[in-house]
N, C-alpha and C. Protein backbone atom coordinates (compact mmCIF):
# COMPACT_ATOMS: atom_id res chain seq x y z
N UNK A 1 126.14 90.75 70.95
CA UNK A 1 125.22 91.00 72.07
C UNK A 1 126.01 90.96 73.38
N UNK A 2 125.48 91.98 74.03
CA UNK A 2 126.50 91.93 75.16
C UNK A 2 126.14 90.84 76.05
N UNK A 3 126.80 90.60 77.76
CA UNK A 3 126.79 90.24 78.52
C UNK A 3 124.86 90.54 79.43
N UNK A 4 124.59 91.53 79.07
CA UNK A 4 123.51 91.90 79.91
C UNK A 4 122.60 91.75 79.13
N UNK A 5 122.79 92.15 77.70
CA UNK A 5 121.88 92.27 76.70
C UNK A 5 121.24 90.44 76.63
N UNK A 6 122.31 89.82 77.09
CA UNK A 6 122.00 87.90 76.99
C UNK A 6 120.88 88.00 78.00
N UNK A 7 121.38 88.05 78.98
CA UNK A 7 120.85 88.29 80.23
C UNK A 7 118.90 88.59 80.48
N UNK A 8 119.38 90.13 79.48
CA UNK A 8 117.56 90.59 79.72
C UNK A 8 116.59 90.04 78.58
N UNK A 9 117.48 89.31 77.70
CA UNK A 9 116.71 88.63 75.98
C UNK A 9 116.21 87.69 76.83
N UNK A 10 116.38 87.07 77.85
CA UNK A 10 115.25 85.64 78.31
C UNK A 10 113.75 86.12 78.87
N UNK A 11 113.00 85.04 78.72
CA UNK A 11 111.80 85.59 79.06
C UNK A 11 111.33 86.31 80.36
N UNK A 12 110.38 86.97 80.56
CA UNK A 12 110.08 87.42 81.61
C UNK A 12 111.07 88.99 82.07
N UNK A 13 110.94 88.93 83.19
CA UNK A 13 111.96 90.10 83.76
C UNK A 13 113.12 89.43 84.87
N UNK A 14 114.34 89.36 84.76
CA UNK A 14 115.28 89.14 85.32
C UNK A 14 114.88 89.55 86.60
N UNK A 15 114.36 90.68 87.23
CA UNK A 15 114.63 91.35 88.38
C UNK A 15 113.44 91.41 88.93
N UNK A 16 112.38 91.18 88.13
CA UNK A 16 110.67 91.29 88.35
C UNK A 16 110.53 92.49 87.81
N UNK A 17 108.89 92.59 88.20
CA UNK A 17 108.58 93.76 87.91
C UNK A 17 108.26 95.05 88.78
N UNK A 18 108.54 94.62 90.30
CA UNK A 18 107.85 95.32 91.44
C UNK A 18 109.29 95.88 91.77
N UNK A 19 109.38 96.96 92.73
CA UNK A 19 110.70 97.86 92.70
C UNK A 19 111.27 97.40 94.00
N UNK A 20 112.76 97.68 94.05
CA UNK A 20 113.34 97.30 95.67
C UNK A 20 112.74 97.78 96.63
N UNK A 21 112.10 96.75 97.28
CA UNK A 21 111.67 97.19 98.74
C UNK A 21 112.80 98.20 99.49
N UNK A 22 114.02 98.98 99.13
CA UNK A 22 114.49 99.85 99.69
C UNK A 22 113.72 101.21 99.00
N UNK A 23 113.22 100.83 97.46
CA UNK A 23 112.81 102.12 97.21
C UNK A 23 111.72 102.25 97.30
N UNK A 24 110.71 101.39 97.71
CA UNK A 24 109.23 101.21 98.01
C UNK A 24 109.35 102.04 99.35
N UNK A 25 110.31 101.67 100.56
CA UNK A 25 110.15 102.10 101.35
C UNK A 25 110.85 103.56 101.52
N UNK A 26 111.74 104.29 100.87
CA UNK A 26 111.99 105.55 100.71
C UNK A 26 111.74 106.48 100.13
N UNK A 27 110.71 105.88 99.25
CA UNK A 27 110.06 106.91 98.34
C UNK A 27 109.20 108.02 98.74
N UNK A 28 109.13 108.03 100.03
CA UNK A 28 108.64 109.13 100.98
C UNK A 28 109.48 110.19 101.33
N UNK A 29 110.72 109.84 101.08
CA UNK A 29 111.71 110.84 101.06
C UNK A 29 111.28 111.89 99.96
N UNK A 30 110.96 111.62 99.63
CA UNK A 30 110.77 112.72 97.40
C UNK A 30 110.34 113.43 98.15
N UNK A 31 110.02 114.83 97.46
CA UNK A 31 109.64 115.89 97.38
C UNK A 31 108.25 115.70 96.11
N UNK A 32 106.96 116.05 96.24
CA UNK A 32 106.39 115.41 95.28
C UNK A 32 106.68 116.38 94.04
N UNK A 33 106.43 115.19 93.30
CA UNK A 33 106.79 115.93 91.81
C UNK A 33 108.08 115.82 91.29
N UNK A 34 109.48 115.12 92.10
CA UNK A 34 110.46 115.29 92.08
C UNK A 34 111.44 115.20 90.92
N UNK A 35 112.52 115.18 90.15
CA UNK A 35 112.95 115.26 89.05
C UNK A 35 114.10 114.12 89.28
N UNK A 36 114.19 112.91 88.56
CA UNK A 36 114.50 111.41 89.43
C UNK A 36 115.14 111.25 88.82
N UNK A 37 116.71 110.23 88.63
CA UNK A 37 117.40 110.23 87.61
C UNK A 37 117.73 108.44 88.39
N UNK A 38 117.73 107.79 87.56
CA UNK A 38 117.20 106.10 87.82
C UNK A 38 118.71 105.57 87.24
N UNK A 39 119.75 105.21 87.87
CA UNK A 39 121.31 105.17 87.15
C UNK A 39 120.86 103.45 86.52
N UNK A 40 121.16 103.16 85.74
CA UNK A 40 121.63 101.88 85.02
C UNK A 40 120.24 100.40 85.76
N UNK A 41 118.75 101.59 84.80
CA UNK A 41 117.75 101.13 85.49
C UNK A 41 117.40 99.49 85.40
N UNK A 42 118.03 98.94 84.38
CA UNK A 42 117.71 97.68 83.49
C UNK A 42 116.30 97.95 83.13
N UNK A 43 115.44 97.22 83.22
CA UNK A 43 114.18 96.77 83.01
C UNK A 43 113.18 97.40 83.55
N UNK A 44 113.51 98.76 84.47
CA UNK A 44 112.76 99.44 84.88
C UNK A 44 111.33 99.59 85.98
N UNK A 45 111.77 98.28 86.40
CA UNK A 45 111.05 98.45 87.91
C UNK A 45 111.13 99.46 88.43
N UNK A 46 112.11 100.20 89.08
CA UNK A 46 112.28 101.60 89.89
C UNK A 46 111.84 102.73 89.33
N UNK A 47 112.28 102.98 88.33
CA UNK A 47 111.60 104.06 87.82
C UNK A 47 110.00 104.39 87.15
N UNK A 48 109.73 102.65 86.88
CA UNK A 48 108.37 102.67 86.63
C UNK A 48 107.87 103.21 87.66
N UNK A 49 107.76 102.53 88.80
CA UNK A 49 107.13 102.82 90.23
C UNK A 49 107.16 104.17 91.00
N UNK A 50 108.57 104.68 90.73
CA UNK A 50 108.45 106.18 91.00
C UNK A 50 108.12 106.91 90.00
N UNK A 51 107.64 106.63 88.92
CA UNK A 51 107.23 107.63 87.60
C UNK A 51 105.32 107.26 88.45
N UNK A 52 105.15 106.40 88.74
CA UNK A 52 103.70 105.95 89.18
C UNK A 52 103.26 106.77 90.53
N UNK A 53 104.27 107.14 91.26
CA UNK A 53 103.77 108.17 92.10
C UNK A 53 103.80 109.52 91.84
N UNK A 54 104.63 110.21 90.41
CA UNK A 54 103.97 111.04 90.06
C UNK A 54 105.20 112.11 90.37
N UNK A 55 106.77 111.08 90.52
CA UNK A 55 107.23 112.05 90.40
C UNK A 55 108.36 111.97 88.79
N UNK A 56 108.90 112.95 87.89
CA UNK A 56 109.21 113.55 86.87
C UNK A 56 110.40 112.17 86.60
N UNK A 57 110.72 110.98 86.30
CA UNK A 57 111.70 110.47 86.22
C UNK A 57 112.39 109.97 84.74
N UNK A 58 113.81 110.05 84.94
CA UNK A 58 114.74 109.85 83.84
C UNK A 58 115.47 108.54 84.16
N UNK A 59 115.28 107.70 83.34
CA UNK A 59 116.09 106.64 83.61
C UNK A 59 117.54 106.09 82.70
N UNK A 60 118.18 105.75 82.63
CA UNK A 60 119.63 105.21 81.60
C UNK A 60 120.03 103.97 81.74
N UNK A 61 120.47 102.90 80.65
CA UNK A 61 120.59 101.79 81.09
C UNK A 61 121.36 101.42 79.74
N UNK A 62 122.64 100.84 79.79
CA UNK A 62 123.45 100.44 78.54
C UNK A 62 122.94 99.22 77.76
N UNK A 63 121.64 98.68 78.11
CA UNK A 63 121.28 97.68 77.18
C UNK A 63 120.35 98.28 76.97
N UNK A 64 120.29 98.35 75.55
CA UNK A 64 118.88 98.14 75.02
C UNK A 64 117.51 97.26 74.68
N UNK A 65 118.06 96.06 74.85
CA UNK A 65 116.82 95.02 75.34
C UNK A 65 116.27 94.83 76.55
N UNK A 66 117.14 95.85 77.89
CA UNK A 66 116.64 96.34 78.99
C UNK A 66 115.82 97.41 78.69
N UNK A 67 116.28 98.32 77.86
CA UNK A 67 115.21 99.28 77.73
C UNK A 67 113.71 98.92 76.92
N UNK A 68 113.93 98.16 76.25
CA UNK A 68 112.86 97.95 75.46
C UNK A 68 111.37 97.15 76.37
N UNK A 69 112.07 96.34 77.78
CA UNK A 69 111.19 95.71 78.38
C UNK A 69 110.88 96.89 79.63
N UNK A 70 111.57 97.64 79.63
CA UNK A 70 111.28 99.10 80.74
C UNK A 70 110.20 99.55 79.79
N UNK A 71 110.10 100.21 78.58
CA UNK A 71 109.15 101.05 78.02
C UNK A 71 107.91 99.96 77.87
N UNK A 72 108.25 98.52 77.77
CA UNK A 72 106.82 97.85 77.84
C UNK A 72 105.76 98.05 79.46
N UNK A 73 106.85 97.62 80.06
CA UNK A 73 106.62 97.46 82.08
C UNK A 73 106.10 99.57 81.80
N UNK A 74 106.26 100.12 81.43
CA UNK A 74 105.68 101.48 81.67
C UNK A 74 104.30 101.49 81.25
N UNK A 75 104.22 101.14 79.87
CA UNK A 75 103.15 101.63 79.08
C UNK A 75 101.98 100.33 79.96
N UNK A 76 102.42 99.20 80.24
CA UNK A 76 101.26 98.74 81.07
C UNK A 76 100.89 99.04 82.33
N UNK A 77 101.88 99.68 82.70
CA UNK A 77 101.63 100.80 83.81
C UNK A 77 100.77 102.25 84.13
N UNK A 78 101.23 102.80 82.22
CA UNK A 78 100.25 103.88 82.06
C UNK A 78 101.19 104.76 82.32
N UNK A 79 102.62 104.98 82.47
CA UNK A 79 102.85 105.67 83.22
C UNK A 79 104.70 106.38 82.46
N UNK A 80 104.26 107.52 82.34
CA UNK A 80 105.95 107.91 81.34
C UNK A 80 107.11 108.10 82.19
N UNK A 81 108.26 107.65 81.54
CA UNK A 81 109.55 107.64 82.49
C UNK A 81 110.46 107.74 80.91
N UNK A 82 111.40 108.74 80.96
CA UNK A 82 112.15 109.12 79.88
C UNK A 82 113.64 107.84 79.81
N UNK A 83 113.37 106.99 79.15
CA UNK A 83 114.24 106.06 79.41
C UNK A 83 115.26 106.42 78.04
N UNK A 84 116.45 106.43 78.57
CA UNK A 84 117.82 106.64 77.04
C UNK A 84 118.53 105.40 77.41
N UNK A 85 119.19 105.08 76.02
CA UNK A 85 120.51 104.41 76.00
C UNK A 85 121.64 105.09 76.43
N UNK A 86 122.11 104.75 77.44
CA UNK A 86 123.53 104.98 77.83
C UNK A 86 124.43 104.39 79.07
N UNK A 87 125.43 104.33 79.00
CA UNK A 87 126.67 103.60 79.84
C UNK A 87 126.71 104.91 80.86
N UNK A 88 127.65 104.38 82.00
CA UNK A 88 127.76 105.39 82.95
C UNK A 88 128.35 106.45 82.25
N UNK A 89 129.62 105.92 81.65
CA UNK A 89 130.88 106.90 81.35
C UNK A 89 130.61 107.71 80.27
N UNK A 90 129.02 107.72 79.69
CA UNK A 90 128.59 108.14 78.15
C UNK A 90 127.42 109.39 79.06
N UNK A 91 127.29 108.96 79.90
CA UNK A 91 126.10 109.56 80.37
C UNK A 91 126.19 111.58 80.70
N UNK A 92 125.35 112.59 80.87
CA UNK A 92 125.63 113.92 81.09
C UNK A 92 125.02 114.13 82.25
N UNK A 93 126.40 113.76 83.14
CA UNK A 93 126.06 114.28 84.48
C UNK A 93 125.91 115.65 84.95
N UNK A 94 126.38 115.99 84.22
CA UNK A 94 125.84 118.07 84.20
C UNK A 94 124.18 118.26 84.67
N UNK A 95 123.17 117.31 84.51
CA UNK A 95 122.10 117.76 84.05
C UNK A 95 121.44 117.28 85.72
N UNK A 96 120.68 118.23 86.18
CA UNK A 96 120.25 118.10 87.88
C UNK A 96 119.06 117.40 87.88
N UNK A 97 119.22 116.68 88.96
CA UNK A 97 117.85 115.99 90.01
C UNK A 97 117.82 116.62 90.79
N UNK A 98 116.56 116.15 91.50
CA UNK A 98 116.45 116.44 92.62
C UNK A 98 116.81 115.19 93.98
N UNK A 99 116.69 114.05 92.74
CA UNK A 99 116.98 112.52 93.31
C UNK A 99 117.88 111.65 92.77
N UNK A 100 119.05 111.16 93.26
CA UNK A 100 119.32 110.35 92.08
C UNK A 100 119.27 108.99 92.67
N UNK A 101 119.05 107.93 92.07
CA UNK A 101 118.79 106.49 92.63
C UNK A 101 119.41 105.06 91.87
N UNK A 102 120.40 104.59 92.93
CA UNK A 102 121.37 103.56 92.27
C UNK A 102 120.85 102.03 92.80
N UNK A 103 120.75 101.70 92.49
CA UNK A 103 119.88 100.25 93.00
C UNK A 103 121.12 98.94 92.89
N UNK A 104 121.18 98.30 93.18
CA UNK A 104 122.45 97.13 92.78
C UNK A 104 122.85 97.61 91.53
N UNK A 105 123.77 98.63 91.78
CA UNK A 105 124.93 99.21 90.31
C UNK A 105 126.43 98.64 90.84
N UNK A 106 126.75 97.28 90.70
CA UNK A 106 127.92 96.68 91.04
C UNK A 106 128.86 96.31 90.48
N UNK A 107 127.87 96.59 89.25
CA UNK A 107 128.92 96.06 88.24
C UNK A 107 130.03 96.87 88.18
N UNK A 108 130.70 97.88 88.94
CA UNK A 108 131.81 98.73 88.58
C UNK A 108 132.62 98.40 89.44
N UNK A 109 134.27 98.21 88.91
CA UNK A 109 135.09 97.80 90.27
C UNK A 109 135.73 99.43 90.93
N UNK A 110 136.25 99.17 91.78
CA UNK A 110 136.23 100.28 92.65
C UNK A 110 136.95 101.64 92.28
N UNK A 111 137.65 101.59 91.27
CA UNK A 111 138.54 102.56 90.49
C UNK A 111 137.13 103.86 89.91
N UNK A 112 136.84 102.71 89.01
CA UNK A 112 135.24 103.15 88.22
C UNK A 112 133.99 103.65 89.45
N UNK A 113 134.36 102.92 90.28
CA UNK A 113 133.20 103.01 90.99
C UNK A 113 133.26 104.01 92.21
N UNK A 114 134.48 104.92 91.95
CA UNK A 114 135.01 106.24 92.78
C UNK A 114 134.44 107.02 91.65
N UNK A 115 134.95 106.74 91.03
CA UNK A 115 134.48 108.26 89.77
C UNK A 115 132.76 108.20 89.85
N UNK A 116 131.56 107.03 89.57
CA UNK A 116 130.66 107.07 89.12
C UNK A 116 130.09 107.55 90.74
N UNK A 117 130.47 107.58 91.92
CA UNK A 117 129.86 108.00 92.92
C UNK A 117 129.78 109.41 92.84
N UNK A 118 130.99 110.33 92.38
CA UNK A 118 131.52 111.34 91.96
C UNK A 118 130.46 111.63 91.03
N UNK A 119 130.31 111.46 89.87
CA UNK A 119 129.23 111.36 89.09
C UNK A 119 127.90 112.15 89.35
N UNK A 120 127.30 110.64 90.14
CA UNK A 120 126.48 110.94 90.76
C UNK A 120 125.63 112.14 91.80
N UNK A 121 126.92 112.45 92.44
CA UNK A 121 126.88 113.56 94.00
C UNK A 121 126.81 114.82 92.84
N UNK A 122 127.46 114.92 91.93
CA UNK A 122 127.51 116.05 90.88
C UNK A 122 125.95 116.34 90.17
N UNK A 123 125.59 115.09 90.03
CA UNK A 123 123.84 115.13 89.87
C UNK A 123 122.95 116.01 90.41
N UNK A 124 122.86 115.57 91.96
CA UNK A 124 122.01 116.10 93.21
C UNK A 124 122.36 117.00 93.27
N UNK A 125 121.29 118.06 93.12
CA UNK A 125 121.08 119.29 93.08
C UNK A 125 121.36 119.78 95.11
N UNK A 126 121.90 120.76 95.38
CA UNK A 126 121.59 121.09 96.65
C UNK A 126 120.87 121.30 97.67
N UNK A 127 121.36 120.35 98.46
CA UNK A 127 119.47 119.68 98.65
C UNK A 127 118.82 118.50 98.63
N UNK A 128 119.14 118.14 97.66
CA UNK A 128 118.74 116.74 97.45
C UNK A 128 119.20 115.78 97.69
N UNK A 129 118.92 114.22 97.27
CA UNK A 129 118.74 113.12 97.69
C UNK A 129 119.35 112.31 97.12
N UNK A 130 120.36 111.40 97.57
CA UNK A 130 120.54 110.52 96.86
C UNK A 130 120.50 109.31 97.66
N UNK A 131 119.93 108.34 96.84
CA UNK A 131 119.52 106.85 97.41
C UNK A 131 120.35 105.76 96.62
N UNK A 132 120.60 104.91 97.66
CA UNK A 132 122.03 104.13 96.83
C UNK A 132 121.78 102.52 98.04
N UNK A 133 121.38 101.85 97.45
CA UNK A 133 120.85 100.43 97.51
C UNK A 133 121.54 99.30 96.86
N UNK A 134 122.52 98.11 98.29
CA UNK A 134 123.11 97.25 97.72
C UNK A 134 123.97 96.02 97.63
N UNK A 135 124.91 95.30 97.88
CA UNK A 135 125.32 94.15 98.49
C UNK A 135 126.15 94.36 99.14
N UNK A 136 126.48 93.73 100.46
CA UNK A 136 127.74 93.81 101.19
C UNK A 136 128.34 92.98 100.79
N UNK A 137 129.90 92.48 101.15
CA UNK A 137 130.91 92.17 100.99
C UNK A 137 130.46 90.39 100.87
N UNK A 138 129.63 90.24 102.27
CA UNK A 138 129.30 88.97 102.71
C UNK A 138 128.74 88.31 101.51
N UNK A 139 128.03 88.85 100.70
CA UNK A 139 126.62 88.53 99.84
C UNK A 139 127.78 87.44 98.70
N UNK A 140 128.46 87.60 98.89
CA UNK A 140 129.44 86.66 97.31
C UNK A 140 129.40 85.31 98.12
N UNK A 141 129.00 84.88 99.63
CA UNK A 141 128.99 84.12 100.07
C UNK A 141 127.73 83.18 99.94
N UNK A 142 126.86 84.05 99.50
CA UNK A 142 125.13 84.03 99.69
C UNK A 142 124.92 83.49 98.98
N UNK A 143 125.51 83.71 97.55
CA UNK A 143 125.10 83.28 95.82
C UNK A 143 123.59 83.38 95.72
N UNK A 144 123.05 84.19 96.25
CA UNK A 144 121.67 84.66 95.66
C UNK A 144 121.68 85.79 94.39
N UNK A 145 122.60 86.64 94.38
CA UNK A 145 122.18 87.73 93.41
C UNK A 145 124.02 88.59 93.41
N UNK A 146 124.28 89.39 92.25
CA UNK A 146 124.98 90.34 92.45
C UNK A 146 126.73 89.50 91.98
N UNK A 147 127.59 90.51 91.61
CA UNK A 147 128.73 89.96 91.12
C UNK A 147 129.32 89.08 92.50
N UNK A 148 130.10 88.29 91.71
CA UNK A 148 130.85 87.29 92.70
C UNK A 148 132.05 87.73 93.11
N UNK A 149 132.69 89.20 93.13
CA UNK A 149 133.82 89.90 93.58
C UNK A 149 133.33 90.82 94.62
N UNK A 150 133.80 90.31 95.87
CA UNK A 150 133.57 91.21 96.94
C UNK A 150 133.96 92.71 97.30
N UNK A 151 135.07 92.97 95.95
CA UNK A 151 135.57 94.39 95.72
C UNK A 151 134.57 95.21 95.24
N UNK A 152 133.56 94.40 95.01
CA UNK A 152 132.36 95.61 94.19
C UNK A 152 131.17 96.37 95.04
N UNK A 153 131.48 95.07 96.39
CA UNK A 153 129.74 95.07 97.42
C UNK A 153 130.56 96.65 97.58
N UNK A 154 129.64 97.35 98.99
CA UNK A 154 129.75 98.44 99.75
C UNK A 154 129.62 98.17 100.94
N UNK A 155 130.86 98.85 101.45
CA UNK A 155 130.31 98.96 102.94
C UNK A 155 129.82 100.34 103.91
N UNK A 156 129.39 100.21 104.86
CA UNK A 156 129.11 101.43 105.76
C UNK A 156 130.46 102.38 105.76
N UNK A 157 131.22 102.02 105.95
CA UNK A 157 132.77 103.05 105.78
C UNK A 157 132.85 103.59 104.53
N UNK A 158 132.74 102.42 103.57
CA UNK A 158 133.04 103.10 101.95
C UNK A 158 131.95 104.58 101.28
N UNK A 159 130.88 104.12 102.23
CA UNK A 159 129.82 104.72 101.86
C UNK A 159 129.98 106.31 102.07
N UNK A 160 130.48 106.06 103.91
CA UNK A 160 130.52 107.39 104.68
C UNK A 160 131.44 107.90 104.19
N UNK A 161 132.42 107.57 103.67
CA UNK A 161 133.72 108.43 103.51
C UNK A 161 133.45 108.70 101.88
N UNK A 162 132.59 108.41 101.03
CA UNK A 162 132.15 109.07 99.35
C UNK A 162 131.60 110.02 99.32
N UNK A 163 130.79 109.49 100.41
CA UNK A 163 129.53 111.05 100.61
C UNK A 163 130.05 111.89 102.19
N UNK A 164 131.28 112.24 102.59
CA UNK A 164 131.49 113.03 103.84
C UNK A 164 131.12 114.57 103.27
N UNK A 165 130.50 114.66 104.30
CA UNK A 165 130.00 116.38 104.49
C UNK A 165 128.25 116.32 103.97
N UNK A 166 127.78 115.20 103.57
CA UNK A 166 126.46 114.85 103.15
C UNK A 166 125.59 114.41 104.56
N UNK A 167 124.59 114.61 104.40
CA UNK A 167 123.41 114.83 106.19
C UNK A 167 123.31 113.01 105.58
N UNK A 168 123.71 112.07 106.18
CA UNK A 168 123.19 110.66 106.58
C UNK A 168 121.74 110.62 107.12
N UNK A 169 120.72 110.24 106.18
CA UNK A 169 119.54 110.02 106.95
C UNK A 169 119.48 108.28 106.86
N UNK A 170 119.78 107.66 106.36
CA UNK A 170 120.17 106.37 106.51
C UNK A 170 121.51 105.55 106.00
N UNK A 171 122.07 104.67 106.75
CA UNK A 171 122.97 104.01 106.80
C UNK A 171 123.18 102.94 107.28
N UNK A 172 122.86 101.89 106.68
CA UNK A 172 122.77 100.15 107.51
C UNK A 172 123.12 99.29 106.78
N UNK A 173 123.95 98.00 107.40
CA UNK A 173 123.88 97.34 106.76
C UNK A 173 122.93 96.23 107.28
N UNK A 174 122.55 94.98 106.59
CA UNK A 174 121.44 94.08 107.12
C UNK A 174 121.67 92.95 106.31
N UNK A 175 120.86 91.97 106.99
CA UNK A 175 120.88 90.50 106.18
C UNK A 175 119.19 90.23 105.76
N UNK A 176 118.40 89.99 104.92
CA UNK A 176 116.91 89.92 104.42
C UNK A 176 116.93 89.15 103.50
N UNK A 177 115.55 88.40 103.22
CA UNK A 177 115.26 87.44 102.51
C UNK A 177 114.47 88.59 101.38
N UNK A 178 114.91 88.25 100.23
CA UNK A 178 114.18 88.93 99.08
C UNK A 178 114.01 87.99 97.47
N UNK A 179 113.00 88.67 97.52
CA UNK A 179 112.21 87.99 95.72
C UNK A 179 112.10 89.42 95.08
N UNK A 180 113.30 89.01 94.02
CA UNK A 180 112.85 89.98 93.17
C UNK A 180 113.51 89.46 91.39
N UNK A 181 112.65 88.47 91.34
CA UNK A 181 113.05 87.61 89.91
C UNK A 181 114.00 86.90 90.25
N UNK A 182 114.22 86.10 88.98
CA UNK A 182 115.05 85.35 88.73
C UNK A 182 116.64 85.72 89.29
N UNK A 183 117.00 87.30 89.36
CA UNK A 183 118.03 87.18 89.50
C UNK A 183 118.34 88.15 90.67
N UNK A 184 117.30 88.23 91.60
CA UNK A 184 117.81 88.56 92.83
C UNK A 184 116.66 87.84 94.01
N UNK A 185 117.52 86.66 94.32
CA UNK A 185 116.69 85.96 95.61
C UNK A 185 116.98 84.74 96.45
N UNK A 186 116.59 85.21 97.86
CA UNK A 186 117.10 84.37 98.59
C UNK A 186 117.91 85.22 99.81
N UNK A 187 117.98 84.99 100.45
CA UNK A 187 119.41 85.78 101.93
C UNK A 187 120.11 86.69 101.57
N UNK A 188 119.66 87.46 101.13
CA UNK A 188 120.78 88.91 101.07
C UNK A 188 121.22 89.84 101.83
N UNK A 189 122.72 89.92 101.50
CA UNK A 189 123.68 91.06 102.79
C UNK A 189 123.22 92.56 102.10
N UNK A 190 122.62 93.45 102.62
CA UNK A 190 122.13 94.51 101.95
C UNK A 190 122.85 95.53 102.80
N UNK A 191 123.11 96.27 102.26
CA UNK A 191 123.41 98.00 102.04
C UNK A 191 122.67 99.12 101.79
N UNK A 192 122.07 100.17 102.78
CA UNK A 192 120.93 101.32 102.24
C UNK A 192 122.37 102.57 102.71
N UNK A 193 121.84 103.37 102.02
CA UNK A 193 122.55 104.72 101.95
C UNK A 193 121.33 105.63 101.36
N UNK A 194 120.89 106.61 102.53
CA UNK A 194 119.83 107.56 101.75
C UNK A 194 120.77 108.99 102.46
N UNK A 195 121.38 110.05 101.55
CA UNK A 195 122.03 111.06 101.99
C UNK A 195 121.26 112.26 101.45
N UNK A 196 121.41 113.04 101.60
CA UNK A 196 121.08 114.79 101.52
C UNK A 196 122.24 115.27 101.34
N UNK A 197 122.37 116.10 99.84
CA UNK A 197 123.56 116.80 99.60
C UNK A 197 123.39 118.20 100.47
N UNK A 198 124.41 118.54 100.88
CA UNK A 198 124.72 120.20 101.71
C UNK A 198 124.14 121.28 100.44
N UNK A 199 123.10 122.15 101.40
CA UNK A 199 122.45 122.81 100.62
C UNK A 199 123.62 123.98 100.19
């Protein structure tokens, strides 16, 4: 059993069940109806919630006892979201959104985590959106949530210079108090990135 798979086998939901207040509050960005691709959803807060407004979403997540509590958190939701097993590096980024949405994906150190941005931007269709939600550097100081290697947070520079030539409709960094389960809460150094790929 892996590392995460330990992780999501305890009771309840690690992360809750309600979605990042970054994507609660950007989900106005969509286009309705939109075609959503949810990167390394765990347990499926995010994509539940945007499958609940009705727009088309795909989610991926390398545990499967994450997935299994995503397809529960749906069906009491009422609400379908195409959830697969898969790792970043397994995943077919060939296949287009219109959105793609990374929520605390930290676990990658920065080698990995050049390529999976890459990845990603290859996703978003022209035009579209990508939303990318997450810890700053500071946050390993915080011990509320998120790996304890500050090589993983993001910063406003790292951000701008992955996505250059992409329309910035948001870019901040911030400090906020958040509840979101067991394993994200308390003072967090946060990171939003909402870009528009060049049509």
């Amino acid at each position: 059993m892996s590392m995460w798979d330990e992780r999501y086998a305890k009771p309840g939901y690690l992360f809750g069940v309600e979605p990042a207040d970054f994507v609660r509050a950007q989900a106005g960005n969509l286009a309705p109806g939109a075609r959503v691709l949810c990167v390394a959803d765990g347990e499926g807060r995010n994509s539940v919630y945007l499958a609940g407004l009705g727009h088309r979403v795909t989610a991926f997540d390398a545990s499967p006892v994450a997935l299994e509590k995503a397809r529960t958190l749906a069906a009491e939701k009422g609400v379908s979201v195409d959830f697969l097993l898969s790792g970043i590096e397994d995943w077919d980024w060939s296949r287009p959104y219109d959105a793609v949405v990374g929520v605390f994906i930290q676990f990658t150190p920065p080698e990995l985590r050049a390529k999976l941005f890459d990845w990603m931007a290859q996703a978003v269709v022209p035009g579209g959106l990508l939303l990318l939600h997450g810890y700053a550097p500071r946050q390993v100081g915080y011990g509320t949530g998120g790996p304890g290697n500050p090589e993983h947070m993001y910063t406003e520079v790292l951000l701008r210079g992955a996505f250059a030539g992409w329309e910035i409709l948001r870019l901040v960094d911030y400090d906020r108090e958040i509840d979101e389960g067991p394993g994200h809460s308390g003072l967090s150094a946060l990171v939003d990135l909402v870009a528009r790929k060049p049509g």
